[in-house]
PDB file of N, CA and C in Angstrom:
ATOM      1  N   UNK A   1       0.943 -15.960 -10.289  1.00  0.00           N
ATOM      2  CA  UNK A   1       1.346 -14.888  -9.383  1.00  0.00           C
ATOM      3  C   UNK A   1       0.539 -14.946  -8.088  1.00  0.00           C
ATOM      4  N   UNK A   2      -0.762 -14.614  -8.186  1.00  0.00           N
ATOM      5  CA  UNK A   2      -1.382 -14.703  -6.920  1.00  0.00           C
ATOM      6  C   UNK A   2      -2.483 -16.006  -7.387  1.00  0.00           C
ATOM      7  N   UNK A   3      -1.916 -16.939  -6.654  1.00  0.00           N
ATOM      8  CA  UNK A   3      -2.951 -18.282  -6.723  1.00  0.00           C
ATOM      9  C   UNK A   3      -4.526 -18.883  -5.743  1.00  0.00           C
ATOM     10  N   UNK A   4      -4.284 -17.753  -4.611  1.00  0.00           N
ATOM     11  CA  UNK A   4      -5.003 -17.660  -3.883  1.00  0.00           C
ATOM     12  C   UNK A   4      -6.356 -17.501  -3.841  1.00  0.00           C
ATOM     13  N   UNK A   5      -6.697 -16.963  -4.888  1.00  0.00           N
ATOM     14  CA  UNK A   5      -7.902 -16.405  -5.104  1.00  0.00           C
ATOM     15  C   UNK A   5      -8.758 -17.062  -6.180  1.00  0.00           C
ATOM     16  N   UNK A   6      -8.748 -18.625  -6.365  1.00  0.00           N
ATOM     17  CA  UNK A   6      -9.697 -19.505  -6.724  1.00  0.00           C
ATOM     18  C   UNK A   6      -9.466 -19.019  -7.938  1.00  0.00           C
ATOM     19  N   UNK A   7     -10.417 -18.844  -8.666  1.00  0.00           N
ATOM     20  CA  UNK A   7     -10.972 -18.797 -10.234  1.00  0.00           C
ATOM     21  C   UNK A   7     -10.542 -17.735 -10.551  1.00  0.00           C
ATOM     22  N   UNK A   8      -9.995 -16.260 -10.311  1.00  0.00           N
ATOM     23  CA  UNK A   8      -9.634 -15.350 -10.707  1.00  0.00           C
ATOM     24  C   UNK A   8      -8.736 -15.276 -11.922  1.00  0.00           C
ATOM     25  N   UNK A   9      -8.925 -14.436 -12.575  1.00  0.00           N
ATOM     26  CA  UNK A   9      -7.686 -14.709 -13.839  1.00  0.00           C
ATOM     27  C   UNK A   9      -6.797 -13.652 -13.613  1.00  0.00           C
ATOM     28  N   UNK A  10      -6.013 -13.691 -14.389  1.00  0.00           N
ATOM     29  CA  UNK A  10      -4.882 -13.316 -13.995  1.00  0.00           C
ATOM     30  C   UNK A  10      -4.651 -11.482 -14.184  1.00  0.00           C
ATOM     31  N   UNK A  11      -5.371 -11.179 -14.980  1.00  0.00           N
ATOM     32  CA  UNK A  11      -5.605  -9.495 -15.353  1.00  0.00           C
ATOM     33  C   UNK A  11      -6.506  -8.853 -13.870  1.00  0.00           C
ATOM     34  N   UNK A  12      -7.202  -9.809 -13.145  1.00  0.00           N
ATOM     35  CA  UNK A  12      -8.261  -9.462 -11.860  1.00  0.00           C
ATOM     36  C   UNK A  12      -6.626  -9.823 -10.899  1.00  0.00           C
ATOM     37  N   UNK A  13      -5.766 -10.545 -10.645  1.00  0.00           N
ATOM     38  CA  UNK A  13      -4.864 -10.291  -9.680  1.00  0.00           C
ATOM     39  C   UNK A  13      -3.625  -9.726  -9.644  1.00  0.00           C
ATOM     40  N   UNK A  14      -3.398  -9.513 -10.876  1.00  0.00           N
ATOM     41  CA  UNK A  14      -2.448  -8.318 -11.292  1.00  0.00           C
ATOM     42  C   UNK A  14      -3.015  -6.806 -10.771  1.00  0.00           C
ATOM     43  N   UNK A  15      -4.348  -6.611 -10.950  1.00  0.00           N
ATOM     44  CA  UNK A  15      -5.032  -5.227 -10.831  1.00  0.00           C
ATOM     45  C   UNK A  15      -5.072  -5.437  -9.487  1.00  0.00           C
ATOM     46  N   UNK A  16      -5.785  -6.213  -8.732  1.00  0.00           N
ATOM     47  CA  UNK A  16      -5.507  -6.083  -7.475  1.00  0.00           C
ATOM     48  C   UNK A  16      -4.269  -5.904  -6.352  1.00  0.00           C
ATOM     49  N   UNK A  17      -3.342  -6.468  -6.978  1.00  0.00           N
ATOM     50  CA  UNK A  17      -1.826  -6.368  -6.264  1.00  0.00           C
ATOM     51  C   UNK A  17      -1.330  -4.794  -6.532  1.00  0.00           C
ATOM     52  N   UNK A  18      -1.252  -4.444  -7.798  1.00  0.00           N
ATOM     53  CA  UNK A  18      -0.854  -3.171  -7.995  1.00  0.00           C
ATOM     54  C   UNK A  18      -1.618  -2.097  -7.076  1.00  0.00           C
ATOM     55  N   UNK A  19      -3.059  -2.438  -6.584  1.00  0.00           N
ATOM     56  CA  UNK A  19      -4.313  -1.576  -6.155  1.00  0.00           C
ATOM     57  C   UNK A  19      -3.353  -1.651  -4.636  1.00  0.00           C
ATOM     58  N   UNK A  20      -2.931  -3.155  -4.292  1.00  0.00           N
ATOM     59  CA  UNK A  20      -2.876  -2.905  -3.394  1.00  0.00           C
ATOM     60  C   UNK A  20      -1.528  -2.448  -2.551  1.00  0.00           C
ATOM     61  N   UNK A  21      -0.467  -3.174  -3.616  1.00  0.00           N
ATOM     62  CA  UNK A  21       0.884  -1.957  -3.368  1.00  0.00           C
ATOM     63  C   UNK A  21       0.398  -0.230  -3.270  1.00  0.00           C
ATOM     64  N   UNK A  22       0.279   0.274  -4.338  1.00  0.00           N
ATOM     65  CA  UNK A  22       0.084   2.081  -4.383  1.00  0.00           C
ATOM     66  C   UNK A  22      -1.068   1.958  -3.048  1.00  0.00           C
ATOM     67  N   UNK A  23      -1.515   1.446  -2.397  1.00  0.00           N
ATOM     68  CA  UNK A  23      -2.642   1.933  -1.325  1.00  0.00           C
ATOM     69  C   UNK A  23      -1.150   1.834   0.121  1.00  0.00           C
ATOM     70  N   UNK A  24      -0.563   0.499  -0.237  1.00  0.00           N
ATOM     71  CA  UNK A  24       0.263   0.567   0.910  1.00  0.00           C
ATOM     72  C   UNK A  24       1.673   1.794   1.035  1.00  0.00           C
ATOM     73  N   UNK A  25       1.632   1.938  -0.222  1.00  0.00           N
ATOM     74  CA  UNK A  25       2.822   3.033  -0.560  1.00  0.00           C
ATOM     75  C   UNK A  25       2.498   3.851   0.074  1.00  0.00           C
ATOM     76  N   UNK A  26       0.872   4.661   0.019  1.00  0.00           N
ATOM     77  CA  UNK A  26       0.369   5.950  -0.197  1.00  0.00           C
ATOM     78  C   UNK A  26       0.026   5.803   1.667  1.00  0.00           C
ATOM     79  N   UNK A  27      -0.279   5.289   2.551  1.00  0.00           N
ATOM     80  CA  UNK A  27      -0.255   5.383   3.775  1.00  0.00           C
ATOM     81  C   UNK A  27       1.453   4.763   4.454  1.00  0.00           C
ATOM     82  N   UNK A  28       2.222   4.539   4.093  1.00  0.00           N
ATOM     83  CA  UNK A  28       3.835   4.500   4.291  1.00  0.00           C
ATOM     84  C   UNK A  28       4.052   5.571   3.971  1.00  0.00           C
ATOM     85  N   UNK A  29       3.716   6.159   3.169  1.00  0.00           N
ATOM     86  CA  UNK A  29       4.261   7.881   2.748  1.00  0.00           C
ATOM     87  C   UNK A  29       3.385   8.598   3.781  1.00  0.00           C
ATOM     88  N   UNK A  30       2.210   8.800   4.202  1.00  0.00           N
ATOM     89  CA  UNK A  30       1.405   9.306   5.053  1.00  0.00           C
ATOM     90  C   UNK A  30       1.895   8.790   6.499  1.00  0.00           C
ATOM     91  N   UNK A  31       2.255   7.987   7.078  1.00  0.00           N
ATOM     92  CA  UNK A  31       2.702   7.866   8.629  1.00  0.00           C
ATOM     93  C   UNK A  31       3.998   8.393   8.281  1.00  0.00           C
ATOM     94  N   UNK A  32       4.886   8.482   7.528  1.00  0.00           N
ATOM     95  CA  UNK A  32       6.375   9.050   7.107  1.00  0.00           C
ATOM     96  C   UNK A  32       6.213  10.150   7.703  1.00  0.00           C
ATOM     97  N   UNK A  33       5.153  11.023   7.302  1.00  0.00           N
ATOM     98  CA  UNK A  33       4.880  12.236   6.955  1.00  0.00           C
ATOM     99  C   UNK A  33       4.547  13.070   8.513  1.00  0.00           C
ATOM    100  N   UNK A  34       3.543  11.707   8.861  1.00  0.00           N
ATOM    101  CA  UNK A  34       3.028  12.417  10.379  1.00  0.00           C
ATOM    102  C   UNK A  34       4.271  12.421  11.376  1.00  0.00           C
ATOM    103  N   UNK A  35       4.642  11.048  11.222  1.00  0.00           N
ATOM    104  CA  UNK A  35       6.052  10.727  12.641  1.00  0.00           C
ATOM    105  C   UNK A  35       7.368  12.121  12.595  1.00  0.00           C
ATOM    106  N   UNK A  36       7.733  12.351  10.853  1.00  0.00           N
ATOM    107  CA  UNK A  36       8.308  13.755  10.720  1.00  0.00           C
ATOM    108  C   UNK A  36       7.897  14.688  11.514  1.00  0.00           C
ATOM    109  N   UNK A  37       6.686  14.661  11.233  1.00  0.00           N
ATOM    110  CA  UNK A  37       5.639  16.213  11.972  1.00  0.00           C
ATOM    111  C   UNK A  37       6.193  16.439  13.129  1.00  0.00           C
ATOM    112  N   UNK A  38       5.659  15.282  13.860  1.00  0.00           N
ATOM    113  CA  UNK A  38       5.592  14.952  15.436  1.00  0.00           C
ATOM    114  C   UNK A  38       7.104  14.894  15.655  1.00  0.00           C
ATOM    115  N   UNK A  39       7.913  14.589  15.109  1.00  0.00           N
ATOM    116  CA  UNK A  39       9.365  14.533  15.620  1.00  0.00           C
ATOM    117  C   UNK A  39       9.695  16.080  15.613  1.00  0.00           C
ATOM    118  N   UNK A  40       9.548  17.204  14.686  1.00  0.00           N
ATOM    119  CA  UNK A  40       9.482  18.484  14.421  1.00  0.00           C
ATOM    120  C   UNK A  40       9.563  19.017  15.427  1.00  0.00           C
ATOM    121  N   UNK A  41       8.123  18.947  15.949  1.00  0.00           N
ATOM    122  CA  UNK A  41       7.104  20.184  16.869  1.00  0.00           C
ATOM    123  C   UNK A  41       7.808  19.077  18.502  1.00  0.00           C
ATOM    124  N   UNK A  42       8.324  18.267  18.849  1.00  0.00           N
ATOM    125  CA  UNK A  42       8.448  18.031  20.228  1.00  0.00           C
ATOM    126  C   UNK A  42      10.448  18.142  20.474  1.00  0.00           C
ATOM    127  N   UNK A  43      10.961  19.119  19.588  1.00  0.00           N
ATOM    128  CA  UNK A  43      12.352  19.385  19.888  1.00  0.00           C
ATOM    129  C   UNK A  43      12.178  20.886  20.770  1.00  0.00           C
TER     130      UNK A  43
END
């Protein structure tokens, strides 16, 4: 899956990918959230 990362096994780049999807989810949901705001308050 992720081969990149030398010696790592495979339970260390599974945990990391998942870490790092839900981190990218969780600020895609957070700029979602602000650009809404800001679209709101300037009508």
């Amino acid at each position: 899956m992720v081969k990149g990362l030398g010696d790592a096994d495979t339970t260390t780049a599974v945990n990391t990918a998942i870490a790092l999807a839900v981190l990218l989810s969780v600020a895609g949901l957070f700029f979602t959230m602000l650009c809404r705001t800001i679209a709101l308050f300037r009508r």
